[in-house]
C-alpha atoms as a PDB file:
ATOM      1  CA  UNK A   1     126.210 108.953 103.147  1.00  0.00           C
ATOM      2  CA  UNK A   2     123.188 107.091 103.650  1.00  0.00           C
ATOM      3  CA  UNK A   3     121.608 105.266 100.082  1.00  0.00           C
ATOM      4  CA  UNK A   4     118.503 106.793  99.468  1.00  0.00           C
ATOM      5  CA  UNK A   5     115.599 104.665  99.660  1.00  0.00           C
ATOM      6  CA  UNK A   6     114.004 103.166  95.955  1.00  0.00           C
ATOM      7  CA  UNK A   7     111.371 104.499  96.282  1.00  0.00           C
ATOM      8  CA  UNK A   8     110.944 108.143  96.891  1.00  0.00           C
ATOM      9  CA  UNK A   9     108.261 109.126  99.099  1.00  0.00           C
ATOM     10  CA  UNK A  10     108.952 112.437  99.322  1.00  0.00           C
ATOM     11  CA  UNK A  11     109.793 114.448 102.826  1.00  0.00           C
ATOM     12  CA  UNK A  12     109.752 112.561 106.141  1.00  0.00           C
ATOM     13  CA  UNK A  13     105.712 112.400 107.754  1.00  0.00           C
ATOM     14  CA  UNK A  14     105.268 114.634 110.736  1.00  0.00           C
ATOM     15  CA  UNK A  15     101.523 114.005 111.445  1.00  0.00           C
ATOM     16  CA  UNK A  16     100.394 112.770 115.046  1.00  0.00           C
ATOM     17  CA  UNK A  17     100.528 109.202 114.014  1.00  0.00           C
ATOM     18  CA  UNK A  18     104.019 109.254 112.562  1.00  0.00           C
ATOM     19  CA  UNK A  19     105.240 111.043 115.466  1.00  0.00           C
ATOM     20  CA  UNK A  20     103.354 108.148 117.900  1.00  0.00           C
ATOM     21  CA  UNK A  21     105.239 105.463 115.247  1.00  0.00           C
ATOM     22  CA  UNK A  22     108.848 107.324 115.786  1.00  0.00           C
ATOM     23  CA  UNK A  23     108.457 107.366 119.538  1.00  0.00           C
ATOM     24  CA  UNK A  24     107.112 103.870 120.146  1.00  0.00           C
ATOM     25  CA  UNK A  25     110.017 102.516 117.840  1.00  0.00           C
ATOM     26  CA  UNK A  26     112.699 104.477 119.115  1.00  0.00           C
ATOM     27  CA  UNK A  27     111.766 103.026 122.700  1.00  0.00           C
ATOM     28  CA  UNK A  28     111.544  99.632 120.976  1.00  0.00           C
ATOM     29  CA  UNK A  29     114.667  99.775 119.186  1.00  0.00           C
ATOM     30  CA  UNK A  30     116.251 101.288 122.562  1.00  0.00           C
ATOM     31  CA  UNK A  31     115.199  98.341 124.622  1.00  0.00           C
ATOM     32  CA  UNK A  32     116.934  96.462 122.075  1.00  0.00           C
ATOM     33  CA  UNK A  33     120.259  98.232 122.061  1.00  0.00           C
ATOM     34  CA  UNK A  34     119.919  99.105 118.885  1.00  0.00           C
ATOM     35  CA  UNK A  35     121.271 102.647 117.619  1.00  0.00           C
ATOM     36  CA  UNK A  36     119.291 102.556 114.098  1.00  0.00           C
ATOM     37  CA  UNK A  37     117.491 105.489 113.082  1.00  0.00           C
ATOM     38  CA  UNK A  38     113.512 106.005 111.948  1.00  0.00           C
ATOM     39  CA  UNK A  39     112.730 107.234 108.906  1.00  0.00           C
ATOM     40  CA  UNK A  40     109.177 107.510 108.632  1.00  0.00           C
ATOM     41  CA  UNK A  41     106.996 108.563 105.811  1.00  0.00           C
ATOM     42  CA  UNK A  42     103.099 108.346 104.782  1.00  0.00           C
ATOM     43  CA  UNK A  43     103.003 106.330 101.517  1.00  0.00           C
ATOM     44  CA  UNK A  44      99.123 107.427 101.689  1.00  0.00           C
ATOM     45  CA  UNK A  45      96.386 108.219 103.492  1.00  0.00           C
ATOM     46  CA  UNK A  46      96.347 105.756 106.477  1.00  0.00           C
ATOM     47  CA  UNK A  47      99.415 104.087 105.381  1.00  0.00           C
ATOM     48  CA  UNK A  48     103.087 104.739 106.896  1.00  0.00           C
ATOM     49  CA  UNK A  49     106.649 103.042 105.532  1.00  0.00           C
ATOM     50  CA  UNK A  50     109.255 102.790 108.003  1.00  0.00           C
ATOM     51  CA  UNK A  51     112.895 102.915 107.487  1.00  0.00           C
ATOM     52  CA  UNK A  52     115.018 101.581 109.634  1.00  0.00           C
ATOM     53  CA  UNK A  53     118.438 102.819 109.105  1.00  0.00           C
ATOM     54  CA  UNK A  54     121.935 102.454 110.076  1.00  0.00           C
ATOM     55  CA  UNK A  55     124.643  99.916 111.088  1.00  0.00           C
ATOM     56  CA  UNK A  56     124.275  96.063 112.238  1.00  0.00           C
ATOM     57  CA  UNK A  57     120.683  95.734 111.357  1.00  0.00           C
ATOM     58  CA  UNK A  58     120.863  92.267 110.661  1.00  0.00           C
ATOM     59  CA  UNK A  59     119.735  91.411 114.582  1.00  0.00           C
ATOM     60  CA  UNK A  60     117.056  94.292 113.619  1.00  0.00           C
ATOM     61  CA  UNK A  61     115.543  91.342 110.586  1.00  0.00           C
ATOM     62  CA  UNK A  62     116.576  88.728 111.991  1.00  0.00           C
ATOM     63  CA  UNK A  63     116.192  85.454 110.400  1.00  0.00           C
ATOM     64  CA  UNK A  64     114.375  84.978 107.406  1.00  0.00           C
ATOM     65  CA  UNK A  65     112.646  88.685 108.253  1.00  0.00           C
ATOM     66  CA  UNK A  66     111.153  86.985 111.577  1.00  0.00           C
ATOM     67  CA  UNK A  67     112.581  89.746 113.943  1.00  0.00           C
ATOM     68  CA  UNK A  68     111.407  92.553 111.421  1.00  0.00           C
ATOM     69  CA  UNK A  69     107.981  90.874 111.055  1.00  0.00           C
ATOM     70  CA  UNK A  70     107.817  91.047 115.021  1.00  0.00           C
ATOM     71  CA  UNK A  71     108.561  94.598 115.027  1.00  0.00           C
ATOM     72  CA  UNK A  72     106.131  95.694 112.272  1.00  0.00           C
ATOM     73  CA  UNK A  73     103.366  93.212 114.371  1.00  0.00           C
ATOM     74  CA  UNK A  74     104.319  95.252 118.006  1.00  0.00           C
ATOM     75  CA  UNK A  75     104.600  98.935 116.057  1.00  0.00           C
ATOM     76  CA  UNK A  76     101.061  98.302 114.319  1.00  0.00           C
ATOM     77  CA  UNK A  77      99.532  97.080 117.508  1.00  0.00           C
ATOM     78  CA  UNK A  78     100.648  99.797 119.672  1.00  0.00           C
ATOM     79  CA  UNK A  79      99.404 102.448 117.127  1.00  0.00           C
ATOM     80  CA  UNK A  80      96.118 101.138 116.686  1.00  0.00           C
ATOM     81  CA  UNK A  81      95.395  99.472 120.011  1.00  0.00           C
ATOM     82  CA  UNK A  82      93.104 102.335 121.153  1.00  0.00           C
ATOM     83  CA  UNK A  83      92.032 103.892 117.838  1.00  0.00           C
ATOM     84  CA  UNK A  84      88.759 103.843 115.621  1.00  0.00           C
ATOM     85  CA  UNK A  85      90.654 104.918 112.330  1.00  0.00           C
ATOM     86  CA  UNK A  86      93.050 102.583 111.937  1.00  0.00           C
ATOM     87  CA  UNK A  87      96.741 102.766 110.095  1.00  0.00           C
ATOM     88  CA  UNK A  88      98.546 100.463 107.939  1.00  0.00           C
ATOM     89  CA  UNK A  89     102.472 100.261 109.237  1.00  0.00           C
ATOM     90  CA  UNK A  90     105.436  98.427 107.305  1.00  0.00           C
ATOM     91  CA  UNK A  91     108.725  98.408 108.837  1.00  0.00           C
ATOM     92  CA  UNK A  92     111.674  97.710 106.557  1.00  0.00           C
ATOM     93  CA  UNK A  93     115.387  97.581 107.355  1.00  0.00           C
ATOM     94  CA  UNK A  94     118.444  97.886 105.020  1.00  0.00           C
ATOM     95  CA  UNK A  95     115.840  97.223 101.789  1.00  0.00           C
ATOM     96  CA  UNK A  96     115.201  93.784 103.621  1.00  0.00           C
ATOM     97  CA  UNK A  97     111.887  93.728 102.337  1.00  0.00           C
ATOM     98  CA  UNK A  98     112.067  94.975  98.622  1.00  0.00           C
ATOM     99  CA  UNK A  99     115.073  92.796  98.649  1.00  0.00           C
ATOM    100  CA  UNK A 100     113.214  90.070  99.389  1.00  0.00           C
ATOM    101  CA  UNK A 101     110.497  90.515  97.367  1.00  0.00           C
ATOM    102  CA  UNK A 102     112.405  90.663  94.326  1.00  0.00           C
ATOM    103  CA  UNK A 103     113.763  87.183  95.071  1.00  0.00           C
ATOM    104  CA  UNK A 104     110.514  86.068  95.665  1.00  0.00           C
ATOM    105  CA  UNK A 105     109.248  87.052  91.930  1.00  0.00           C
ATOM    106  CA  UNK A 106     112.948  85.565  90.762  1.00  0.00           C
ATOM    107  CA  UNK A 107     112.489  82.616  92.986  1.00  0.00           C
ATOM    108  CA  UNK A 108     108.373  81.918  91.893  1.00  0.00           C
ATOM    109  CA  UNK A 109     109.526  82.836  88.098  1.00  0.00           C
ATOM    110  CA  UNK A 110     112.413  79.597  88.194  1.00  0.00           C
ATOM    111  CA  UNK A 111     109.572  77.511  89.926  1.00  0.00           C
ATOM    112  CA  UNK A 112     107.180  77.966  87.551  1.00  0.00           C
ATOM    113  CA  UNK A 113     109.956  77.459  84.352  1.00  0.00           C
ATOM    114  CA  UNK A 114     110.694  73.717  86.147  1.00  0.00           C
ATOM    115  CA  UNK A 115     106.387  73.226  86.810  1.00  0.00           C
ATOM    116  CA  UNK A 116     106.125  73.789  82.834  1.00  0.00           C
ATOM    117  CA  UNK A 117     108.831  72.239  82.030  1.00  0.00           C
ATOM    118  CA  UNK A 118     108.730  68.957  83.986  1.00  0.00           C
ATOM    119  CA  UNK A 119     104.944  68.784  83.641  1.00  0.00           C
ATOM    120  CA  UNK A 120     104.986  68.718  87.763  1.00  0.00           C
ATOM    121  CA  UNK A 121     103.792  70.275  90.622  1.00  0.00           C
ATOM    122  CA  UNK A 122     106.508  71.964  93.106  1.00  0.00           C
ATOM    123  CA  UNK A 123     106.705  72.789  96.771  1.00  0.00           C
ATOM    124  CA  UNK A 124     108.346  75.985  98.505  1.00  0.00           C
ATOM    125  CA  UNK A 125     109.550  76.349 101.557  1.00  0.00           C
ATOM    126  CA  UNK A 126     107.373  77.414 104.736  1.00  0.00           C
ATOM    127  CA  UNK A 127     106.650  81.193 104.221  1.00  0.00           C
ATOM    128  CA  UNK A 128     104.448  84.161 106.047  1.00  0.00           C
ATOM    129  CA  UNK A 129     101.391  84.992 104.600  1.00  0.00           C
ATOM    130  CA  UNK A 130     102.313  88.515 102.781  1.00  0.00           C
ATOM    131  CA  UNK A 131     106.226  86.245 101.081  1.00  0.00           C
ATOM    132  CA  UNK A 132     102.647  83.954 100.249  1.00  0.00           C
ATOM    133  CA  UNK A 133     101.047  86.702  98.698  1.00  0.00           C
ATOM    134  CA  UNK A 134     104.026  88.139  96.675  1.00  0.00           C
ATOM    135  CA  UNK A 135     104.681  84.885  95.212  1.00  0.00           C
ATOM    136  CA  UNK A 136     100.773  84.129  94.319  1.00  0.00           C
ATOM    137  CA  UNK A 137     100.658  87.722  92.688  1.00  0.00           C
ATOM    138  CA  UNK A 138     104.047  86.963  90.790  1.00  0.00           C
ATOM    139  CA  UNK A 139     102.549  84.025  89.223  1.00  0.00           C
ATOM    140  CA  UNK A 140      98.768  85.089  87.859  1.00  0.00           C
ATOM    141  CA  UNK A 141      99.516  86.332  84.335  1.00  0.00           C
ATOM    142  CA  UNK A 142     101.392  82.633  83.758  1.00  0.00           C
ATOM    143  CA  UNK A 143      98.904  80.568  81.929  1.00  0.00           C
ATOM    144  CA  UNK A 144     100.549  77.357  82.013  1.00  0.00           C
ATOM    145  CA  UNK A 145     100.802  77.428  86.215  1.00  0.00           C
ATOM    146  CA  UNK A 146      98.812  77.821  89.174  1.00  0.00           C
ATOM    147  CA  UNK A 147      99.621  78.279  92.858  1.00  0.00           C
ATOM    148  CA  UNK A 148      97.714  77.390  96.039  1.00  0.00           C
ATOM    149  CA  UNK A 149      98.319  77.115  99.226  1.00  0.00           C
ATOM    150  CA  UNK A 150      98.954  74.296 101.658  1.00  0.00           C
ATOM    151  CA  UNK A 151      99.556  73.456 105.410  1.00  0.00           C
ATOM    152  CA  UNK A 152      99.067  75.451 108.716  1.00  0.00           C
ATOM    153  CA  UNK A 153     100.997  77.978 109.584  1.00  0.00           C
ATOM    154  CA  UNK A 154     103.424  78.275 110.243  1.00  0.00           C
ATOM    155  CA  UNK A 155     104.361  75.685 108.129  1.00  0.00           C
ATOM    156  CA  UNK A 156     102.074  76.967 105.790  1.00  0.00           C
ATOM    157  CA  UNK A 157     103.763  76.933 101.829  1.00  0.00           C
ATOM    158  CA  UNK A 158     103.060  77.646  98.409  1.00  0.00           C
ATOM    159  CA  UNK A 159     102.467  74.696  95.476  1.00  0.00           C
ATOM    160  CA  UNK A 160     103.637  75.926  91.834  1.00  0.00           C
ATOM    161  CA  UNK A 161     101.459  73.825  89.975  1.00  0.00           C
ATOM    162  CA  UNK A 162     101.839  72.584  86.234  1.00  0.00           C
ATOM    163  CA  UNK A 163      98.028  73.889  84.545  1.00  0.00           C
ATOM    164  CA  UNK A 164      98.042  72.576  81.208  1.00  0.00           C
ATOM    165  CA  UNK A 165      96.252  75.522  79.157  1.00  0.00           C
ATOM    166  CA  UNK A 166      92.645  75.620  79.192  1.00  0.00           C
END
């Protein structure tokens, strides 16, 4: 039996635009000899979650998500490439994502515990801009730390930095 995704959104979408996002993936994922299934669903208006589902998905992420990031990138480009209302698309596989996320927050929690702790600033490694994002968001309510930004991408990375409280 298939796990059941965390978050339940409900029955699969069946609009015109989830339909275009099943059939461009499935030709993608073909291509790729990949036999995963496509679960999609509208999260809300404008905005689709795909599941990617099934065995070996691993060449599916790739490393460090770059594969998976590639295939969001093509899906939302081929669905809005012609199109004056555009759609939000976010492809997970195998939890990847919320997987990741949640040792982002664990990872930018630790970092900022050593920042306050060791009165210092610290450096993560190289990360996309929304892995950025979830680690700047993760780290706003802590008073005694701020994060920034530094680098091009995409070497671009995230500085915890000891803020003694104003």
């Amino acid at each position: 039996p298939q796990p059941k995704p965390i978050v339940d959104l409900g029955e699969e979408c069946h609009d015109e635009k989830s339909e275009q996002i099943r059939a461009f993936l499935k030709g993608l994922l073909e291509h790729m000899d990949s036999a995963a299934e496509v679960k999609v669903y509208e999260s809300e208006k404008g905005r689709y979650k795909v599941f990617l589902e099934g065995e070996k998905l691993g060449a599916l992420i790739g490393r460090r998500g770059e594969t998976l990031d590639a295939i969001q990138y093509l899906t939302s480009y081929a669905i809005n490439r012609d199109n004056e209302t555009r759609v939000r698309v976010s492809v997970d596989a195998g939890d990847y994502r919320l997987k990741r996320e949640e040792a982002l927050q664990h990872l930018a929690a630790k970092m900022a515990g050593k920042a306050v702790k060791y009165h210092r600033n610290f450096t993560l490694e190289p990360m996309n801009a929304y892995e950025r994002h979830v680690i700047h968001a993760a780290l706003q309510d802590y008073p005694e730390v701020t994060t920034f930004s530094t680098g091009s991408e995409p070497h671009r990375r995230i500085v915890v930095a000891y803020a003694k409280e104003k």
